[in-house]
N, C-alpha and C. Protein backbone atom coordinates (compact mmCIF):
# COMPACT_ATOMS: atom_id res chain seq x y z
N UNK A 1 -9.82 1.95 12.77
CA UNK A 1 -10.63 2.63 11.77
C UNK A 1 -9.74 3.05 10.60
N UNK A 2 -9.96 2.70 9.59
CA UNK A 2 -9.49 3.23 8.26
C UNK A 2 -9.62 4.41 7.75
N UNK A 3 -8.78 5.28 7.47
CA UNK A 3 -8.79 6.83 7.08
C UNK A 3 -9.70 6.97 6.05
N UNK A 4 -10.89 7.71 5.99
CA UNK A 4 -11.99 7.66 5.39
C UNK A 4 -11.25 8.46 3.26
N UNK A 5 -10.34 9.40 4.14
CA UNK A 5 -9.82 9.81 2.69
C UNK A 5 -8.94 8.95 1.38
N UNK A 6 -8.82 8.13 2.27
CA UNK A 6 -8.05 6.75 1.26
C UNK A 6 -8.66 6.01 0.51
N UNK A 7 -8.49 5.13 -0.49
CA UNK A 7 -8.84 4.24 -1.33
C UNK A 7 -8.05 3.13 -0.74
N UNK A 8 -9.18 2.03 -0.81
CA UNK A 8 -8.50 0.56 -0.76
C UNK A 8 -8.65 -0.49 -2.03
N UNK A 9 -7.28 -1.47 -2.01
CA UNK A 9 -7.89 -2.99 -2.39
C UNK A 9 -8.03 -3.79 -1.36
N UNK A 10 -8.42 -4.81 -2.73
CA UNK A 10 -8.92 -6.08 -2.10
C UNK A 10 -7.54 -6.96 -1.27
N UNK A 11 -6.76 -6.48 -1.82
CA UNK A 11 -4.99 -6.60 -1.31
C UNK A 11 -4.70 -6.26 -0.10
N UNK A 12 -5.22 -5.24 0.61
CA UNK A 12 -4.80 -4.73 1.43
C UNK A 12 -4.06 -3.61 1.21
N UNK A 13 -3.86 -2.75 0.06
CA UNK A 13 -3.43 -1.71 -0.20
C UNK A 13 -4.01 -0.85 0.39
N UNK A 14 -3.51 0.57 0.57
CA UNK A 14 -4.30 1.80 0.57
C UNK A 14 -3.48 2.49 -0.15
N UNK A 15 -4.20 3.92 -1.18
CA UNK A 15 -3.88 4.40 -1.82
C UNK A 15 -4.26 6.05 -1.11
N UNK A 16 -3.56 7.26 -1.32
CA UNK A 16 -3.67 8.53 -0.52
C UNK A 16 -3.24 9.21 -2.44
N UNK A 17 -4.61 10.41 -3.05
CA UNK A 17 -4.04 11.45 -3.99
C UNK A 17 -3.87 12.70 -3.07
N UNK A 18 -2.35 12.88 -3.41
CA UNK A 18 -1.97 14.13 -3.06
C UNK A 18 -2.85 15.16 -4.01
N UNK A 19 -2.23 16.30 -3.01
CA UNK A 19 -3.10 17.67 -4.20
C UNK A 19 -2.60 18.00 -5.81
N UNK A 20 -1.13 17.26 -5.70
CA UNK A 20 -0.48 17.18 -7.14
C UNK A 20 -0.53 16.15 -7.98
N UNK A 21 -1.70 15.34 -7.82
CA UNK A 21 -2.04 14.45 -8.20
C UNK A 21 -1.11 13.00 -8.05
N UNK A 22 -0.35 13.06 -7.53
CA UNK A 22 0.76 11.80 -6.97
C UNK A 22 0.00 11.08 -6.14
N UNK A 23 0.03 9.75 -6.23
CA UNK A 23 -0.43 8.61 -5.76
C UNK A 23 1.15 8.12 -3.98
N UNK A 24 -0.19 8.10 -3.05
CA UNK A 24 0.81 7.48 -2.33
C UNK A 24 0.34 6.30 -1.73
N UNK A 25 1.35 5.05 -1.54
CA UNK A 25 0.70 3.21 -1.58
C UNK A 25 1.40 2.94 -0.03
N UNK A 26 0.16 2.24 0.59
CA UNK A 26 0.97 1.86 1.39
C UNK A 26 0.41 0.22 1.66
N UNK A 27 -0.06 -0.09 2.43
CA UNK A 27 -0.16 -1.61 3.78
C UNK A 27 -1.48 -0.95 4.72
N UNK A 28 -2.88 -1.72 4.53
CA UNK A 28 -3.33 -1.68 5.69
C UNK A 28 -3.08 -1.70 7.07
N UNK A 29 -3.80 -1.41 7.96
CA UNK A 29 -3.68 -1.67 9.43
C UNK A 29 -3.89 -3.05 9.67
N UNK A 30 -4.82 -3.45 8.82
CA UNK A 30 -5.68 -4.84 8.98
C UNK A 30 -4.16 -5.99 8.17
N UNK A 31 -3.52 -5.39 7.21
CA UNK A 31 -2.66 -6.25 6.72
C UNK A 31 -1.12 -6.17 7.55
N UNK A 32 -1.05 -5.18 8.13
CA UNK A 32 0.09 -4.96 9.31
C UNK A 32 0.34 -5.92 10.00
N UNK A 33 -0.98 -5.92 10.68
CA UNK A 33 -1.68 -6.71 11.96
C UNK A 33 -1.78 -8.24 11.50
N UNK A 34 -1.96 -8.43 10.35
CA UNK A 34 -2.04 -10.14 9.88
C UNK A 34 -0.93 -10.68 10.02
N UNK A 35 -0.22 -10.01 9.38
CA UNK A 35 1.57 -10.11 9.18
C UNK A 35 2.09 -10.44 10.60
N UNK A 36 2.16 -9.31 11.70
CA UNK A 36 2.80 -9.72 12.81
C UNK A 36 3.78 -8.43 12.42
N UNK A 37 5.08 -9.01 13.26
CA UNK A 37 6.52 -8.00 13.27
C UNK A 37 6.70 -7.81 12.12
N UNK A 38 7.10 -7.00 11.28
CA UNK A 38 7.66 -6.89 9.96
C UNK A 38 9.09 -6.59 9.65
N UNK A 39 10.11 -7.38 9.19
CA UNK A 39 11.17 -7.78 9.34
C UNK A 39 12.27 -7.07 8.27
N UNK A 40 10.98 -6.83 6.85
CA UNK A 40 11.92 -6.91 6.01
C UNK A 40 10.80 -6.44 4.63
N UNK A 41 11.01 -4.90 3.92
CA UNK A 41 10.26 -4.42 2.85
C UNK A 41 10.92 -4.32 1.61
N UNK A 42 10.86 -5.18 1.02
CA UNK A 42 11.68 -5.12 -0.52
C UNK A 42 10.38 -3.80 -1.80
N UNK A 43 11.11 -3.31 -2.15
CA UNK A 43 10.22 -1.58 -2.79
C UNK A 43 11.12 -2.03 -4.48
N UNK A 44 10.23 -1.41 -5.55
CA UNK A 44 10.50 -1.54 -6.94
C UNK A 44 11.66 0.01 -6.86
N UNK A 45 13.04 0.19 -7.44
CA UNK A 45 13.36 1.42 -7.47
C UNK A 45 12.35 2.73 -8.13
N UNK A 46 13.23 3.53 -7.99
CA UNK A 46 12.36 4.87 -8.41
C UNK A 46 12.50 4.92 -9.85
N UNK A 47 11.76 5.31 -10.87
CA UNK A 47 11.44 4.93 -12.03
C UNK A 47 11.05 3.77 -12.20
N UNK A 48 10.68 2.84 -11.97
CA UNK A 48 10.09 1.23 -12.45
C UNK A 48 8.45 1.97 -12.85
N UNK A 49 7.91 1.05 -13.90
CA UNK A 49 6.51 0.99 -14.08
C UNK A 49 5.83 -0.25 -13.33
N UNK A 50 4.96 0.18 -12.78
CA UNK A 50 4.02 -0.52 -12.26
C UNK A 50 2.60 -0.88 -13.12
N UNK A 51 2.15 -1.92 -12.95
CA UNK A 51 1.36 -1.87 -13.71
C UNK A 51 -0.15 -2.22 -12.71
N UNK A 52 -1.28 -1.83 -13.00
CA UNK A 52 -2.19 -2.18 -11.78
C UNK A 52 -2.58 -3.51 -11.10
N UNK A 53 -2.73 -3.96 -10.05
CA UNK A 53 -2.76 -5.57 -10.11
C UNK A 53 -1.50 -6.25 -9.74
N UNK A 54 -0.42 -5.72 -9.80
CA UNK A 54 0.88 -6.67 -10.30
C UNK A 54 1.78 -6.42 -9.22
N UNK A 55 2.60 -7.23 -9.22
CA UNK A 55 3.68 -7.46 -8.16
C UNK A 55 4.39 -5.69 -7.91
N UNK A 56 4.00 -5.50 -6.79
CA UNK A 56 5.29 -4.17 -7.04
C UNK A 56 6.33 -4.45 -5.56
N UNK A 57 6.66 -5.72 -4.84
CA UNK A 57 7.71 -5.97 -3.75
C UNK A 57 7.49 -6.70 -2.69
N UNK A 58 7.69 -6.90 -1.78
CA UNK A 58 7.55 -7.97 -0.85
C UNK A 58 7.57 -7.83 0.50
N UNK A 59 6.94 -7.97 1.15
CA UNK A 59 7.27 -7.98 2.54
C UNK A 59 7.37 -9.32 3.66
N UNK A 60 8.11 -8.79 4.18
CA UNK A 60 8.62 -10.25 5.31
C UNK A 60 8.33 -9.99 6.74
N UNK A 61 7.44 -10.66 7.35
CA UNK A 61 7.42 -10.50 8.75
C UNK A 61 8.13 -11.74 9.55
N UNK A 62 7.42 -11.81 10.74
CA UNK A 62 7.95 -13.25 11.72
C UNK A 62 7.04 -14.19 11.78
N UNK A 63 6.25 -14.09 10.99
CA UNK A 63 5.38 -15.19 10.17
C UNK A 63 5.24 -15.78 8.71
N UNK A 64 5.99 -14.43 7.91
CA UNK A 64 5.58 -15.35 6.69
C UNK A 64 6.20 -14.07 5.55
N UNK A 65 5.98 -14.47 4.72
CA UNK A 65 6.59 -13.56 3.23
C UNK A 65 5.50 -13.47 2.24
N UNK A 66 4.65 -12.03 2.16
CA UNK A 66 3.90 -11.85 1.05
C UNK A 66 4.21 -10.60 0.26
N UNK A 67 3.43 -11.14 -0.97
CA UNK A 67 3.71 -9.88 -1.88
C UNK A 67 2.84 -8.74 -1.75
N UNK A 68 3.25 -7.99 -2.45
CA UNK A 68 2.70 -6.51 -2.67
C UNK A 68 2.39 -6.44 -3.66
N UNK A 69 0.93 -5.81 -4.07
CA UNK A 69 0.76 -5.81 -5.15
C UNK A 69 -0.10 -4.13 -5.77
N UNK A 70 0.37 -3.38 -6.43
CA UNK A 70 0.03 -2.00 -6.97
C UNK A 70 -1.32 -1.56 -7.45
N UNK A 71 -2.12 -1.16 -6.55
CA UNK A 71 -3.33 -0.77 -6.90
C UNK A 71 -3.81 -0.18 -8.17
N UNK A 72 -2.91 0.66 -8.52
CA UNK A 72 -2.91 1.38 -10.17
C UNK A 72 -1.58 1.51 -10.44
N UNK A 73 -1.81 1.60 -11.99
CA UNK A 73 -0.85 1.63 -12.77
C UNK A 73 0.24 3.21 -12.15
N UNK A 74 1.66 3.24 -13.09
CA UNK A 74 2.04 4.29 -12.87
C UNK A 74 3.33 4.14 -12.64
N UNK A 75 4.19 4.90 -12.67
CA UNK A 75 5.69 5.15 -12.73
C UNK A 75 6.62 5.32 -11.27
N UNK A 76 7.20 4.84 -10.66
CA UNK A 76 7.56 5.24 -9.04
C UNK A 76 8.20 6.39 -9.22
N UNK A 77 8.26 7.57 -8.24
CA UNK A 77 8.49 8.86 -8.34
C UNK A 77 9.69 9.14 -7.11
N UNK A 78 9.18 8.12 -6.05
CA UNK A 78 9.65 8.34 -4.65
C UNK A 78 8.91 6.58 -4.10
N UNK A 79 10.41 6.35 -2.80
CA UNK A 79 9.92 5.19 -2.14
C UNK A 79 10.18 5.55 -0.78
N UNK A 80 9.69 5.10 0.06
CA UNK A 80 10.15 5.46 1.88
C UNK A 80 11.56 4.56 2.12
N UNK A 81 12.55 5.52 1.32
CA UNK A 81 13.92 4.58 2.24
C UNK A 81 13.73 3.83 3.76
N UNK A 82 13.36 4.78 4.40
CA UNK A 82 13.20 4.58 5.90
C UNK A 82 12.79 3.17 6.50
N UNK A 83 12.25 2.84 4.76
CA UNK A 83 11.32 1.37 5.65
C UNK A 83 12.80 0.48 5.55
N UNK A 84 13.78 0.64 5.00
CA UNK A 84 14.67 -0.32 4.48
C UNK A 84 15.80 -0.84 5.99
N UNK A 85 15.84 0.43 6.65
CA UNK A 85 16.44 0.20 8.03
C UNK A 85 15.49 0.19 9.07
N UNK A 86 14.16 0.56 9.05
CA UNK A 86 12.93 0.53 9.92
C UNK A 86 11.67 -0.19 9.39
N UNK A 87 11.70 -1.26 9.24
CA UNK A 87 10.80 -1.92 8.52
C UNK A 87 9.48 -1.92 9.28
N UNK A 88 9.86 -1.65 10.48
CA UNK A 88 8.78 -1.88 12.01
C UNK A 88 7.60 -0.54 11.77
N UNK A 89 8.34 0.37 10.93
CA UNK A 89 7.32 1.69 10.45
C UNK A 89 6.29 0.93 10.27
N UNK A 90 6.24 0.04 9.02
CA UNK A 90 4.95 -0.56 9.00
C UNK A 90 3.95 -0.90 9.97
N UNK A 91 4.42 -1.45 10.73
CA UNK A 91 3.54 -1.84 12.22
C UNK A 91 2.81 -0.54 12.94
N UNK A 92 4.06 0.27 13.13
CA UNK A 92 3.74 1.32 13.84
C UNK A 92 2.73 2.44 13.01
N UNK A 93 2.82 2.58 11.98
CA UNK A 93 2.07 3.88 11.43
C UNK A 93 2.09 3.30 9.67
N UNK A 94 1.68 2.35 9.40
CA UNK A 94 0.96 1.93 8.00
C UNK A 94 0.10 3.03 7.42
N UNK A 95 -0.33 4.19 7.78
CA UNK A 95 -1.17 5.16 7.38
C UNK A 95 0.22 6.33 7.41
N UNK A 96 1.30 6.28 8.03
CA UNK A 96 1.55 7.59 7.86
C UNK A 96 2.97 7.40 7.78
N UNK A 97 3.70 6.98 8.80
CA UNK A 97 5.23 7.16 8.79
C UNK A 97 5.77 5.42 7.79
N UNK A 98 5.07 4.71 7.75
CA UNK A 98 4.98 3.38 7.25
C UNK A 98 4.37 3.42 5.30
N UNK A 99 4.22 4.45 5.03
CA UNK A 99 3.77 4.32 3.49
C UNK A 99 5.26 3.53 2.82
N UNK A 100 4.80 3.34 1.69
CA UNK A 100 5.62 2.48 0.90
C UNK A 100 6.63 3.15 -0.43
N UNK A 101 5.05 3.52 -1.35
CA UNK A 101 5.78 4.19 -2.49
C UNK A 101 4.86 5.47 -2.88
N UNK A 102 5.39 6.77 -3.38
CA UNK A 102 4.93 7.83 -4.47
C UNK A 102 4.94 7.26 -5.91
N UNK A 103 3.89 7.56 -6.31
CA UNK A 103 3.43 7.03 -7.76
C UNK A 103 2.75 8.18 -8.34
N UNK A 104 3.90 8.15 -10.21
CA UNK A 104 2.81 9.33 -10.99
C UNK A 104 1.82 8.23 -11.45
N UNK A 105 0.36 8.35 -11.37
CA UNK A 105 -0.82 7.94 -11.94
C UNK A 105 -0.51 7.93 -13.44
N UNK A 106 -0.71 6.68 -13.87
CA UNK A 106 -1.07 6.30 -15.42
C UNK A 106 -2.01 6.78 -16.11
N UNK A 107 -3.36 6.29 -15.13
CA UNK A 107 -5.02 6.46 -15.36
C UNK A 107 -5.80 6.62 -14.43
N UNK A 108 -5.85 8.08 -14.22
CA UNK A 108 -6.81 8.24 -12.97
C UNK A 108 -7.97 7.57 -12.52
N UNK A 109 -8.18 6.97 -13.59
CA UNK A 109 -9.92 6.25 -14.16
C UNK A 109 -9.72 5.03 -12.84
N UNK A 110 -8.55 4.13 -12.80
CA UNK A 110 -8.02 3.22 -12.05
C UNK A 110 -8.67 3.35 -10.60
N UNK A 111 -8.60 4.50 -10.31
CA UNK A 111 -9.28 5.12 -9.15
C UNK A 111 -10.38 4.25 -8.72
N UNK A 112 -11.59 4.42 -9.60
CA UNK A 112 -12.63 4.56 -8.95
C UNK A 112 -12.84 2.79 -9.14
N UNK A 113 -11.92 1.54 -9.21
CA UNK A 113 -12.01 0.52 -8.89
C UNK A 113 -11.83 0.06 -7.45
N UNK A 114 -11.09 1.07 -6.90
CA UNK A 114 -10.55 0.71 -5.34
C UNK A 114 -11.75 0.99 -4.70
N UNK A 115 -11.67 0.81 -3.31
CA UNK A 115 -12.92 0.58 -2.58
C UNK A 115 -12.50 2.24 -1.35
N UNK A 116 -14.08 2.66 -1.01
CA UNK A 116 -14.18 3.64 -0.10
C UNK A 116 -13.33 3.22 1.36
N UNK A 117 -13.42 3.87 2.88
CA UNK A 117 -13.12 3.03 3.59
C UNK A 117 -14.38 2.23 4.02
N UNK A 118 -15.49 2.71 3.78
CA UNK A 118 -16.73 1.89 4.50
C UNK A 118 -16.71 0.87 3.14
N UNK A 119 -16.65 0.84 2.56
CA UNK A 119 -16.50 -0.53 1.46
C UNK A 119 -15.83 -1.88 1.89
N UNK A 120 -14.05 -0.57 2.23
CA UNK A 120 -13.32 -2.19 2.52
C UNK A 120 -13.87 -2.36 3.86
N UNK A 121 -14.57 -1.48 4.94
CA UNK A 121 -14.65 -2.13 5.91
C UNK A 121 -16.12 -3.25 6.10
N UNK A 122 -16.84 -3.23 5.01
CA UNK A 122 -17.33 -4.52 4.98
C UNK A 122 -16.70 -5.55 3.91
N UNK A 123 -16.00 -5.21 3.40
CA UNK A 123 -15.13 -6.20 2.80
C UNK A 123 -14.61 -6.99 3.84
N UNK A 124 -13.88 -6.67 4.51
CA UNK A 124 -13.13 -6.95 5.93
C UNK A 124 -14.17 -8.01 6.70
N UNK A 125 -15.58 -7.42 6.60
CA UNK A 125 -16.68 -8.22 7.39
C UNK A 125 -16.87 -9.29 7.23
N UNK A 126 -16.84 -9.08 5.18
CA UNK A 126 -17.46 -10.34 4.85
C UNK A 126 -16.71 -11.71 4.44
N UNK A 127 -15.16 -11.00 5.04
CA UNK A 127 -13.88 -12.17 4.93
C UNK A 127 -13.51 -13.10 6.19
N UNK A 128 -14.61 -12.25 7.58
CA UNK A 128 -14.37 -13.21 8.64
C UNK A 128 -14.87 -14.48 8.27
């Protein structure tokens, strides 16, 4: 089940607003799980602009190498070192110990393109 307080893409992102308005990005459960083992999280440093849509790093499992791509725009603030020697976070806790990056928001407006969790979870439906 997908944390009802999150925003998704069509990517497989999830997005979490803190109470200080900071954006936090991570990796579905559903995109964890596609992947397999996860081997290897390449993250944009802290300060890079992101732009919405667009490449923001890469991930490598024991199946395959895809990108990441940034739900909204915005500036990196903070990244989860942790994933860099524990990449397996992802697997294990993609909702919590597995997030990716802190982002200051560009355009809050960006928001309301991402999907609820009952959205993506017929999104999800209608991709079997």
């Amino acid at each position: 089940m997908n944390p009802p307080e999150l925003r998704y893409s069509k990517e497989h992102e999830w997005l979490r607003v803190e109470s200080d308005g900071t954006a936090v990005l991570g990796i579905t459960d559903f995109a964890a799980e596609s992947l397999g083992d996860v081997v290897f999280v390449e993250l944009p440093d802290v300060g890079s602009e992101l732009g919405q849509s667009e490449k923001m790093g890469e991930i490598e499992s024991v199946k395959a190498v895809s990108d990441l791509y940034s739900p909204v725009a915005g500036r990196v603030i903070e990244r989860n070192e942790r994933l860099i020697d524990n990449p397996e976070l992802v697997n294990s806790g993609p909702f919590d110990s597995g997030w990716m990056l802190k982002v200051e928001l560009s355009d809050a407006s960006q928001l309301d393109q991402l999907m609820s969790a009952e959205e993506y979870e017929s999104f999800l439906e209608s991709q079997e």
